[in-house]
N, C-alpha and C. Protein backbone atom coordinates (compact mmCIF):
# COMPACT_ATOMS: atom_id res chain seq x y z
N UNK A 1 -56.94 6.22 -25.35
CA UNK A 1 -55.94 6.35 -26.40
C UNK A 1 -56.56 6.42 -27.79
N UNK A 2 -57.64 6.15 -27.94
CA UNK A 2 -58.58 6.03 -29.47
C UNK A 2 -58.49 7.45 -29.46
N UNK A 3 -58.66 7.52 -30.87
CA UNK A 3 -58.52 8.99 -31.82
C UNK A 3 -56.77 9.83 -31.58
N UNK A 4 -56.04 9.67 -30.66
CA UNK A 4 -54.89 10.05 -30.40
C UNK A 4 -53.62 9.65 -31.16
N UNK A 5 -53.39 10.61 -31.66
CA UNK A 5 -51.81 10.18 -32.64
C UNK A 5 -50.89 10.57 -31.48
N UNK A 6 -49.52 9.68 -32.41
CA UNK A 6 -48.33 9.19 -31.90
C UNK A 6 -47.61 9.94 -32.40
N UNK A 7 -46.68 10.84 -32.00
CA UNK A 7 -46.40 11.80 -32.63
C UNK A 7 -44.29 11.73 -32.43
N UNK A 8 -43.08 11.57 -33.12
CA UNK A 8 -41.81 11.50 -33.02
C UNK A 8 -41.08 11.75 -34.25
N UNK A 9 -39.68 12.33 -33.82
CA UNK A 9 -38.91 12.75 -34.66
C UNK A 9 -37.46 11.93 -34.71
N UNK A 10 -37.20 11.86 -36.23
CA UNK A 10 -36.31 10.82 -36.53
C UNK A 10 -35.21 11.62 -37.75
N UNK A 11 -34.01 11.51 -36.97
CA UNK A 11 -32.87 11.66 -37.97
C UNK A 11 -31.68 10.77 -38.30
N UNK A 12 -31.00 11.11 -39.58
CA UNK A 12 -29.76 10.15 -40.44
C UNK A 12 -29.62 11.00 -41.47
N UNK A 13 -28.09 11.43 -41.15
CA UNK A 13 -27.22 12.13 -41.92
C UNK A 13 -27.95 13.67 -41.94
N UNK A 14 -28.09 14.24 -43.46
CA UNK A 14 -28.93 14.72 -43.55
C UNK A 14 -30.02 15.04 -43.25
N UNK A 15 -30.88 14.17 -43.17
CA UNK A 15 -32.15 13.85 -43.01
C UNK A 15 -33.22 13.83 -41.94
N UNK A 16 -33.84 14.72 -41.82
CA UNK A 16 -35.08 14.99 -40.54
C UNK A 16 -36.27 14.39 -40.89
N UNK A 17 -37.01 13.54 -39.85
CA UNK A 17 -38.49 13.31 -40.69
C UNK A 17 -39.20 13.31 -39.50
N UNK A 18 -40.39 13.71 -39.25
CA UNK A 18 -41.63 13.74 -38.64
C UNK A 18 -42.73 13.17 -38.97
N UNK A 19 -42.73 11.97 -37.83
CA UNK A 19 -43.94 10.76 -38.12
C UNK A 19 -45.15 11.49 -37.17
N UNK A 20 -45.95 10.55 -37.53
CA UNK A 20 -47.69 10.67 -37.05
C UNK A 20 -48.02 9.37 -37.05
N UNK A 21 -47.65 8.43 -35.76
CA UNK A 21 -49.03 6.78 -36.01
C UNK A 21 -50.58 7.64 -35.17
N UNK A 22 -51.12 6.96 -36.38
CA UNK A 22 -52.99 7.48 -35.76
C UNK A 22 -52.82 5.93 -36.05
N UNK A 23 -53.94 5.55 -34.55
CA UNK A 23 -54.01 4.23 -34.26
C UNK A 23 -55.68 3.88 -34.84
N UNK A 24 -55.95 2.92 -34.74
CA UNK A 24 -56.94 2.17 -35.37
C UNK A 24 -57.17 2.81 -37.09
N UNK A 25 -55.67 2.17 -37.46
CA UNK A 25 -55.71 2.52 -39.29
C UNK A 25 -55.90 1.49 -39.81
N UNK A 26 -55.41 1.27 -41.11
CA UNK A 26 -56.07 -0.11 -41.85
C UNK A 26 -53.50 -0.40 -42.27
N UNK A 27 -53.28 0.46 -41.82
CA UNK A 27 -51.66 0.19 -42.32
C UNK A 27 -50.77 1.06 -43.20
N UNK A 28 -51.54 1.83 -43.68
CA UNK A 28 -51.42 3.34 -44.75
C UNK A 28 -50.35 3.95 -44.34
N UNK A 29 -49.28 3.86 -45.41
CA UNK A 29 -48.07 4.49 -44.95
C UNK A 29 -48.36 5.26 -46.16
N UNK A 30 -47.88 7.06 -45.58
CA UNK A 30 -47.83 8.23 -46.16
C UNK A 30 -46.42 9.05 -46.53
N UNK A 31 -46.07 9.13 -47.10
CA UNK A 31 -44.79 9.97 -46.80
C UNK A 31 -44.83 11.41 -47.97
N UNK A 32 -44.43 12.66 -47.17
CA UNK A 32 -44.69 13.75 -48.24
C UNK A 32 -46.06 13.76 -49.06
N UNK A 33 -47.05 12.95 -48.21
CA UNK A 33 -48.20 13.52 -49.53
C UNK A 33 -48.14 12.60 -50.04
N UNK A 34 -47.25 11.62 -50.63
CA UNK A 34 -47.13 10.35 -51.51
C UNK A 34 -47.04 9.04 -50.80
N UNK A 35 -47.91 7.69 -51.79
CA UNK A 35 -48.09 6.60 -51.10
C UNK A 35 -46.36 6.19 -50.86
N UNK A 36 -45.90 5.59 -49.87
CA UNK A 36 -44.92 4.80 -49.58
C UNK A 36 -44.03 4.16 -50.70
N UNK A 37 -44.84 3.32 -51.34
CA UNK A 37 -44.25 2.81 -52.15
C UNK A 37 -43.73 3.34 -53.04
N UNK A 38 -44.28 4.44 -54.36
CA UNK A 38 -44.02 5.62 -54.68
C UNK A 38 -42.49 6.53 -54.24
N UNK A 39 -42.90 6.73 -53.16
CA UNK A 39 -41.69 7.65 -52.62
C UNK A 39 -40.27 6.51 -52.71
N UNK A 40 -40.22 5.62 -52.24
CA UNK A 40 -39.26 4.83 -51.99
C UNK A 40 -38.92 3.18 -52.42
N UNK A 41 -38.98 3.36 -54.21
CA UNK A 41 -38.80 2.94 -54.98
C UNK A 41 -38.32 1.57 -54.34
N UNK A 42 -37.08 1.71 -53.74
CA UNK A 42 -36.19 0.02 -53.60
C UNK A 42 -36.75 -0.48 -52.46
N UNK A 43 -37.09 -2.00 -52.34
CA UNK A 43 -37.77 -3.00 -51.52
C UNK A 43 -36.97 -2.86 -50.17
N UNK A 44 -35.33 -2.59 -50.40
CA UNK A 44 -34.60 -2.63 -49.04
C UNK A 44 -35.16 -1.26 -48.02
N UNK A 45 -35.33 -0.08 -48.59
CA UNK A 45 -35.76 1.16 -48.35
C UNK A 45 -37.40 0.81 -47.85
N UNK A 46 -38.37 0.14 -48.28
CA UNK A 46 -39.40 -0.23 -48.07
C UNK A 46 -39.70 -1.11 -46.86
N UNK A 47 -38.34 -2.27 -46.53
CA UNK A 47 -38.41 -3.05 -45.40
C UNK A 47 -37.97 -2.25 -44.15
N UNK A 48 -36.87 -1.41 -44.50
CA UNK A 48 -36.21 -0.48 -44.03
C UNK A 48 -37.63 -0.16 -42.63
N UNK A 49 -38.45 0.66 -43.78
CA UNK A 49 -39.24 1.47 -43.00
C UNK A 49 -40.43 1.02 -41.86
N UNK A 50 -40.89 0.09 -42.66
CA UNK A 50 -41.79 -0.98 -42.02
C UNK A 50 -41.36 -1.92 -41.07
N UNK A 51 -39.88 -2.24 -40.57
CA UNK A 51 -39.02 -3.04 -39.74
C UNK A 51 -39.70 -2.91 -38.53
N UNK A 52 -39.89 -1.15 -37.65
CA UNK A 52 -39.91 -1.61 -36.50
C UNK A 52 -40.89 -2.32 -35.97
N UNK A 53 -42.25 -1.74 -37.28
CA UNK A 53 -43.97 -1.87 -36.80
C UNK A 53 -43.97 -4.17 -37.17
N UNK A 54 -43.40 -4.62 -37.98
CA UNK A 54 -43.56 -5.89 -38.41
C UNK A 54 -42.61 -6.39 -37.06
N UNK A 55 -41.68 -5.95 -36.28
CA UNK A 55 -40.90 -6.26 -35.07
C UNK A 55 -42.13 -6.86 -34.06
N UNK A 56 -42.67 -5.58 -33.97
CA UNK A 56 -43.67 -5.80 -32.32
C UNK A 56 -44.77 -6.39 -33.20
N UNK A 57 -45.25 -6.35 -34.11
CA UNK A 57 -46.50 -6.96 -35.00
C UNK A 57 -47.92 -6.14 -34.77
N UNK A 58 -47.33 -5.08 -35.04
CA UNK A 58 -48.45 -3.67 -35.32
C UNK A 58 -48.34 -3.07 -36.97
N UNK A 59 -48.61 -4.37 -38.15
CA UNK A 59 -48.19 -3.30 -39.12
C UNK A 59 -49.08 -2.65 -39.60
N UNK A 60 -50.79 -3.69 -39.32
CA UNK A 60 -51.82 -3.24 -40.09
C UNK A 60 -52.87 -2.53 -38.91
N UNK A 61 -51.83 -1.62 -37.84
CA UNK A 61 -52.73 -1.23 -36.56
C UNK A 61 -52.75 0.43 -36.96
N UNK A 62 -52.06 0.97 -37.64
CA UNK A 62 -51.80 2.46 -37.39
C UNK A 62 -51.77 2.74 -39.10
N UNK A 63 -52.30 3.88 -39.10
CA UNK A 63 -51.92 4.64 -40.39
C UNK A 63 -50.78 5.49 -40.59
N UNK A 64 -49.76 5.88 -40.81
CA UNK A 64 -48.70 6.66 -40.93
C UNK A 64 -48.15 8.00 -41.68
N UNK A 65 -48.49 8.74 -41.25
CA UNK A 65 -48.26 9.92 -41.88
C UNK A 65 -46.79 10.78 -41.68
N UNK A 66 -46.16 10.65 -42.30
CA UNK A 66 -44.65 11.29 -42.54
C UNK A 66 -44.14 12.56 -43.07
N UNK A 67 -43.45 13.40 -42.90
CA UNK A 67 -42.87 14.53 -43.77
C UNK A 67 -41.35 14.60 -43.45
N UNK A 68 -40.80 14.17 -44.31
CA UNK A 68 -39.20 14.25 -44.10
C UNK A 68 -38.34 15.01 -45.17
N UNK A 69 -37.61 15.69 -44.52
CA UNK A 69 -36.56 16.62 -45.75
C UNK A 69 -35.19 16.32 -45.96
N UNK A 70 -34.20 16.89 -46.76
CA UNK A 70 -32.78 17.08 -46.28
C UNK A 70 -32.55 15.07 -46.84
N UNK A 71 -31.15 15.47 -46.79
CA UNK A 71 -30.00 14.23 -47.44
C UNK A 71 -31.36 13.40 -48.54
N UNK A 72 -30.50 12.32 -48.84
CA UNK A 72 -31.29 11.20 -49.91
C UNK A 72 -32.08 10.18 -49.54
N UNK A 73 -32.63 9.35 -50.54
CA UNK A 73 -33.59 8.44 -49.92
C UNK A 73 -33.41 7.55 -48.73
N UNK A 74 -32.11 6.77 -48.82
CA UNK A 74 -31.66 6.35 -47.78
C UNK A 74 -31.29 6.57 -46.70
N UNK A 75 -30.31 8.00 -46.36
CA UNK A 75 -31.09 9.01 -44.96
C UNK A 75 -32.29 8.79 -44.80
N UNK A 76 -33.51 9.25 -45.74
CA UNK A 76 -34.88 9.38 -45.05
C UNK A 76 -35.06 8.12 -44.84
N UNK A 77 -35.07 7.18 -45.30
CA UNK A 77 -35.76 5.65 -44.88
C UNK A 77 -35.43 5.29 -43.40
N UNK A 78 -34.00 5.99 -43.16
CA UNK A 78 -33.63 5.54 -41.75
C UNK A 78 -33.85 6.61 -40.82
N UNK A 79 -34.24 7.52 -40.95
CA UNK A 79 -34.89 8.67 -40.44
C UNK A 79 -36.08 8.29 -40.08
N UNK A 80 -37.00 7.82 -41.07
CA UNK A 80 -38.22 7.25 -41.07
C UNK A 80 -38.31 6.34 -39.97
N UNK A 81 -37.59 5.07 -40.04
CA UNK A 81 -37.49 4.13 -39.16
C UNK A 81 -37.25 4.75 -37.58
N UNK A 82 -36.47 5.34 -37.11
CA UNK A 82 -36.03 5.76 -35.81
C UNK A 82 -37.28 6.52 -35.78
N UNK A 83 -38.00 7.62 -36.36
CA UNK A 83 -38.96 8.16 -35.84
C UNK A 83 -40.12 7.23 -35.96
N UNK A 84 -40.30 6.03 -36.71
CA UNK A 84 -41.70 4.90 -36.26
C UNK A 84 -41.63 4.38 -34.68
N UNK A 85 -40.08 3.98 -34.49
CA UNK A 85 -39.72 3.35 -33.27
C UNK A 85 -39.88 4.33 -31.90
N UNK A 86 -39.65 5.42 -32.30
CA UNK A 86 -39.46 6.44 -31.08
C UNK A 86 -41.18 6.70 -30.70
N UNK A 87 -42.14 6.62 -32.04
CA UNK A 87 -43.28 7.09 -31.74
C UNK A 87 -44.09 5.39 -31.04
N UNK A 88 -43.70 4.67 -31.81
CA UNK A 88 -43.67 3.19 -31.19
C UNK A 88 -44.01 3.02 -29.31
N UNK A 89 -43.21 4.05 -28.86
CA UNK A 89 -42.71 4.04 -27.24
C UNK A 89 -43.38 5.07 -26.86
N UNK A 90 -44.01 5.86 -27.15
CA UNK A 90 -45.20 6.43 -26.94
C UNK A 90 -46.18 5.43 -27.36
N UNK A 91 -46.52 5.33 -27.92
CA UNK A 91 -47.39 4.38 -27.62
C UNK A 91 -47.78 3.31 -26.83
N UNK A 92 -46.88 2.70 -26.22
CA UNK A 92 -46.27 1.48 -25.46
C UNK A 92 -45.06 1.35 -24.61
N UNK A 93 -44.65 1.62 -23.89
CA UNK A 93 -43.17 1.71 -23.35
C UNK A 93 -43.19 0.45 -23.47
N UNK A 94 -43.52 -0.45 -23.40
CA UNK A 94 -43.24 -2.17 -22.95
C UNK A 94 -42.41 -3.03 -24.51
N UNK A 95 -42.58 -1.80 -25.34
CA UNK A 95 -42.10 -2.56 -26.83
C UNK A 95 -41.17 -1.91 -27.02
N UNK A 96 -40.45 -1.08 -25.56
CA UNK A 96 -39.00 -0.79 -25.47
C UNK A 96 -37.96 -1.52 -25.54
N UNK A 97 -37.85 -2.97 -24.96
CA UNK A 97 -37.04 -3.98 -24.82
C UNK A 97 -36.39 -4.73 -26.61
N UNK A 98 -37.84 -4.85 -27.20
CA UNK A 98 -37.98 -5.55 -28.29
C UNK A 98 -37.08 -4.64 -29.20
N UNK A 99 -37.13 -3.47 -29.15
CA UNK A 99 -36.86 -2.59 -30.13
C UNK A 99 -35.76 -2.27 -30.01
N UNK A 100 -35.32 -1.98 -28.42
CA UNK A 100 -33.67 -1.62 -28.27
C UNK A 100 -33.03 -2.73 -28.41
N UNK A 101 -33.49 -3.89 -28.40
CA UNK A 101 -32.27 -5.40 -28.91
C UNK A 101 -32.24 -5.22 -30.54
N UNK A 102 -33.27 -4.62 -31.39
CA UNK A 102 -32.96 -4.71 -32.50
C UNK A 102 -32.14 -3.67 -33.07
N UNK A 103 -31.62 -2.75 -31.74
CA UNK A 103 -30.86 -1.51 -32.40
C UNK A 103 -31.69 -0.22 -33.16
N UNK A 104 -33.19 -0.37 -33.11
CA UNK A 104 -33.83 0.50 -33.67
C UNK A 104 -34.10 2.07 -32.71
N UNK A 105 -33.81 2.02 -31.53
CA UNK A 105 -34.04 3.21 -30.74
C UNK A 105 -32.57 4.25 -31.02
N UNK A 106 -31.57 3.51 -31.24
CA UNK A 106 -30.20 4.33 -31.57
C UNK A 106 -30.15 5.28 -32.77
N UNK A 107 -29.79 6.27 -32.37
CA UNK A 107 -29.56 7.19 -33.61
C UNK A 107 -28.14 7.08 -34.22
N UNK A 108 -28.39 6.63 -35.47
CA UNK A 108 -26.66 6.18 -36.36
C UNK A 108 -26.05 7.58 -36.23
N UNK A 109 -25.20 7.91 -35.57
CA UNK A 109 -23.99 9.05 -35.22
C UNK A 109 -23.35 9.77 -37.15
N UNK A 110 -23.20 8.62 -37.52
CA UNK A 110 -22.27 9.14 -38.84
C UNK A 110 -22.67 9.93 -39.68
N UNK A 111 -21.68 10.91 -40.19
CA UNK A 111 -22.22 11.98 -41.12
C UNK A 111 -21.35 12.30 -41.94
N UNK A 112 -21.37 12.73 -42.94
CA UNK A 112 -20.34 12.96 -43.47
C UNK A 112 -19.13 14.18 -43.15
N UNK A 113 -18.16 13.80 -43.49
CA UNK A 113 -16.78 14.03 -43.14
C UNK A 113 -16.42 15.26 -43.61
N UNK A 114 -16.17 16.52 -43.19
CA UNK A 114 -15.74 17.77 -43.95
C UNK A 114 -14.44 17.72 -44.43
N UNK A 115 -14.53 18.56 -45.79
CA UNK A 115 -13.48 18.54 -46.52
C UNK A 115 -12.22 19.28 -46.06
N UNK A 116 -11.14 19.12 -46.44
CA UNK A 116 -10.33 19.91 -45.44
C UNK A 116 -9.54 20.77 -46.67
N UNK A 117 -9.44 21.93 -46.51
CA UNK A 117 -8.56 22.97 -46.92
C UNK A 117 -7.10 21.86 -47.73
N UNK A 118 -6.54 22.19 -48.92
CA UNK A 118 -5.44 21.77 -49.25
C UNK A 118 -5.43 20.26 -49.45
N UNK A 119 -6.82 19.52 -49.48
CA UNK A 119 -6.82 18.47 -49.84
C UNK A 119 -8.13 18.41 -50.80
N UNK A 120 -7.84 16.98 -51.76
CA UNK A 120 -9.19 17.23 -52.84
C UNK A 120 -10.69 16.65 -52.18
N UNK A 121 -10.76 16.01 -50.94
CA UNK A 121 -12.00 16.10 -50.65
C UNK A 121 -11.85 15.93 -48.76
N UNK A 122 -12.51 14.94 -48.46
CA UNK A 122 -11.80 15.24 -46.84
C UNK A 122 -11.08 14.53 -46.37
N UNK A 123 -10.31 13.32 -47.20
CA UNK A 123 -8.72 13.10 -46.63
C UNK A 123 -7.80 12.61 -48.08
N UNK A 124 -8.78 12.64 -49.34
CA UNK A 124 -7.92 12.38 -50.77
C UNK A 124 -7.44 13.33 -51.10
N UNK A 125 -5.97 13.33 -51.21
CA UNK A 125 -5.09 14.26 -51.35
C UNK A 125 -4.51 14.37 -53.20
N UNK A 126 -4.00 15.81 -53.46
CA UNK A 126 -3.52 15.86 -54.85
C UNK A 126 -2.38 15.17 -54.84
N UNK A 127 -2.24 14.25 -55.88
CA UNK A 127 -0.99 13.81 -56.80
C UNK A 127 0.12 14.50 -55.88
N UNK A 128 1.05 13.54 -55.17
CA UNK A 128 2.04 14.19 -55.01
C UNK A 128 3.38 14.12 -56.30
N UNK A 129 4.40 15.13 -56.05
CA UNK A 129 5.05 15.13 -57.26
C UNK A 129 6.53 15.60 -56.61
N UNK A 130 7.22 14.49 -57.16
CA UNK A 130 8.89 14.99 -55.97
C UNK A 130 9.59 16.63 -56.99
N UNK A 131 9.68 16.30 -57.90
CA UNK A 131 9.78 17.30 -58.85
C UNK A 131 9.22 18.05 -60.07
């Protein structure tokens, strides 16, 4: 398994991202070219991402290399996360258990709601008016 990356794809809302764990790293999280921290300013977005690897207690085992597009920071953070966890299980099936009790293998379903014809967004309606 030395020299072999971990390779999974992670989406929310918007948002697609494509991880890379290369194992025997020093903990180097990458995202777009930019250090981690950088990219994703708020601490919740930061724990966000790092959740699944501090779960099984691999944070300072892998280096992380990311490219994610589409929706906002918070899509990608959780984009991010599902694709650490998914690549996680490649790596290990046995840190399947740990990870599906924490809800991290599930992909969040919700997206936003299309607007509907004759209303002002997708269920706030105009001012009604009797006369």
């Amino acid at each position: 398994m030395v020299g072999e990356a971990f390779a999974a794809t992670g989406r929310r809302k918007e948002a697609s991202a494509s991880v890379r764990l290369i194992p025997d790293g020093k903990g180097t999280i990458t995202i777009n070219n930019r250090k981690f921290e950088d990219y994703l300013p708020r601490l919740v977005l930061q724990y966000s991402v790092v959740r699944p690897l501090e779960l099984v207690g691999l944070r300072d085992t892998f280096d992380i290399k990311c490219s994610v597009k589409g929706g906002g920071l918070g899509g990608q953070a959780d984009a991010i996360q599902l694709g650490i966890a998914r690549a996680l299980l490649k790596y290990d099936s046995e840190l399947q258990a740990t990870l599906k009790e924490k809800g991290l293998l599930t992909r969040n379903p919700r997206e936003k709601e299309r607007k509907k014809y004759g209303l002002a967004g997708a269920r706030k309606r105009y001012q009604f008016s009797k006369r």
